[in-house]
Protein backbone atom coordinates (compact mmCIF):
# COMPACT_ATOMS: atom_id res chain seq x y z
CA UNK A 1 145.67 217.45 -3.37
CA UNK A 2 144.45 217.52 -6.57
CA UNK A 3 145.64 220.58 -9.23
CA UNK A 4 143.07 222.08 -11.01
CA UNK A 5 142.66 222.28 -14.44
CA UNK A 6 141.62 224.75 -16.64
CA UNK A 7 139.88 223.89 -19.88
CA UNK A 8 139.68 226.48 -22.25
CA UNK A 9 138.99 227.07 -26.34
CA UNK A 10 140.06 229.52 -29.29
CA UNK A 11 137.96 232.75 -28.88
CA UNK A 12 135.47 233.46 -31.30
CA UNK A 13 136.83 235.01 -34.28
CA UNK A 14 134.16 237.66 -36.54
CA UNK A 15 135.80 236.10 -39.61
CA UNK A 16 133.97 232.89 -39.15
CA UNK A 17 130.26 233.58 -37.86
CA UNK A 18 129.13 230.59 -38.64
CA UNK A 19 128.82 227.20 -36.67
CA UNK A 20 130.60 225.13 -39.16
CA UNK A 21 133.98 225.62 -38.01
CA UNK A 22 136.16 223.74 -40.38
CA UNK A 23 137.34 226.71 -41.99
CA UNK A 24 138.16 228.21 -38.79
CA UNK A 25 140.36 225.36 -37.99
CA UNK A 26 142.09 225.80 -41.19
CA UNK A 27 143.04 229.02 -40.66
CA UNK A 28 144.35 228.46 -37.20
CA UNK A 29 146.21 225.62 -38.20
CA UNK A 30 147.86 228.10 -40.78
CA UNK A 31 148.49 230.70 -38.84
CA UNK A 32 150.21 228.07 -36.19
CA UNK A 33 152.42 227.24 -38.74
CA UNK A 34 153.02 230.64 -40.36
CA UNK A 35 154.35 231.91 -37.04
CA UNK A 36 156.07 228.37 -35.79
CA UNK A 37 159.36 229.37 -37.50
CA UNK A 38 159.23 233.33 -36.26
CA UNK A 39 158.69 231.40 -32.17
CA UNK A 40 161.14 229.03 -32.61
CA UNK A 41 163.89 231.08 -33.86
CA UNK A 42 162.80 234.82 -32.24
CA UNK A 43 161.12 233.87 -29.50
CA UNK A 44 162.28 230.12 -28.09
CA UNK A 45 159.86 226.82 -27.98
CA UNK A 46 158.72 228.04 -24.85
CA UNK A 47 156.84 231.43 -26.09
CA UNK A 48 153.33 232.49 -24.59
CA UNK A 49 152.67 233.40 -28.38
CA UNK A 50 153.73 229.76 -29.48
CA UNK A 51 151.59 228.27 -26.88
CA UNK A 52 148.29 230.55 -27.84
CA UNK A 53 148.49 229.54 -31.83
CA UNK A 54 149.32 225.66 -31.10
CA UNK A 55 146.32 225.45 -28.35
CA UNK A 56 144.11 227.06 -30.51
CA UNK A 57 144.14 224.93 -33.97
CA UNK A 58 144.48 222.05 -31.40
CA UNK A 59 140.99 222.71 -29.75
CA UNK A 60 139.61 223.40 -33.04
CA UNK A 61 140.96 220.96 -35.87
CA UNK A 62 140.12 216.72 -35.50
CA UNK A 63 143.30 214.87 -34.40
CA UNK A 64 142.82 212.99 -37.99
CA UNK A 65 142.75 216.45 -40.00
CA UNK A 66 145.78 217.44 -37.83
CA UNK A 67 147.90 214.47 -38.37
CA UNK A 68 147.00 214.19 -42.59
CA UNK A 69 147.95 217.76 -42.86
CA UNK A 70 151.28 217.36 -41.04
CA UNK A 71 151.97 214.33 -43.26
CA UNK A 72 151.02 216.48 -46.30
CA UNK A 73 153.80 219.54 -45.04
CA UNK A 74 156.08 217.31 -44.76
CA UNK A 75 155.78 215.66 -48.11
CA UNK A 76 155.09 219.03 -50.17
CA UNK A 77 151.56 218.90 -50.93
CA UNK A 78 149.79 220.69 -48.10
CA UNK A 79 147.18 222.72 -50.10
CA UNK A 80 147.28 226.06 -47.99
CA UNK A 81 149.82 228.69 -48.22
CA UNK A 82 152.74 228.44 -45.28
């Protein structure tokens, strides 16, 4: 038997009213990594609060966005504040 699977989205967030969600997706992609370090070292990989942030700039943000900003933390030059 097959498992179900439940497809879900970030909630809508009165900060962003708009349709054009890019800076939405910023945000979330921010706070994601903001609070990365505080999971992994207070709470474990494995936290419900980890999971929430991480699903929610990954519904919202292109894979291409995703993958150019990683590059950029990684080398320095990501233009947002972490």
């Amino acid at each position: 038997m097959e498992e179900e699977i439940e497809l879900k989205t970030a909630p809508a967030d009165f900060r962003f009213p708009t349709t054009n969600q890019t800076r939405h997706c910023f945000t979330r992609y921010i706070e994601f990594h903001r609070s990365s370090c505080r999971c992994t070292t207070a709470k474990g990989e494995e936290s419900n609060d980890c999971e929430r942030f991480a699903k929610y700039y990954r519904a919202l943000c292109p894979g291409e966005w995703v993958e150019k900003w990683n590059e950029q933390r990684e080398s320095g030059t990501f233009p947002g504040p972490l």
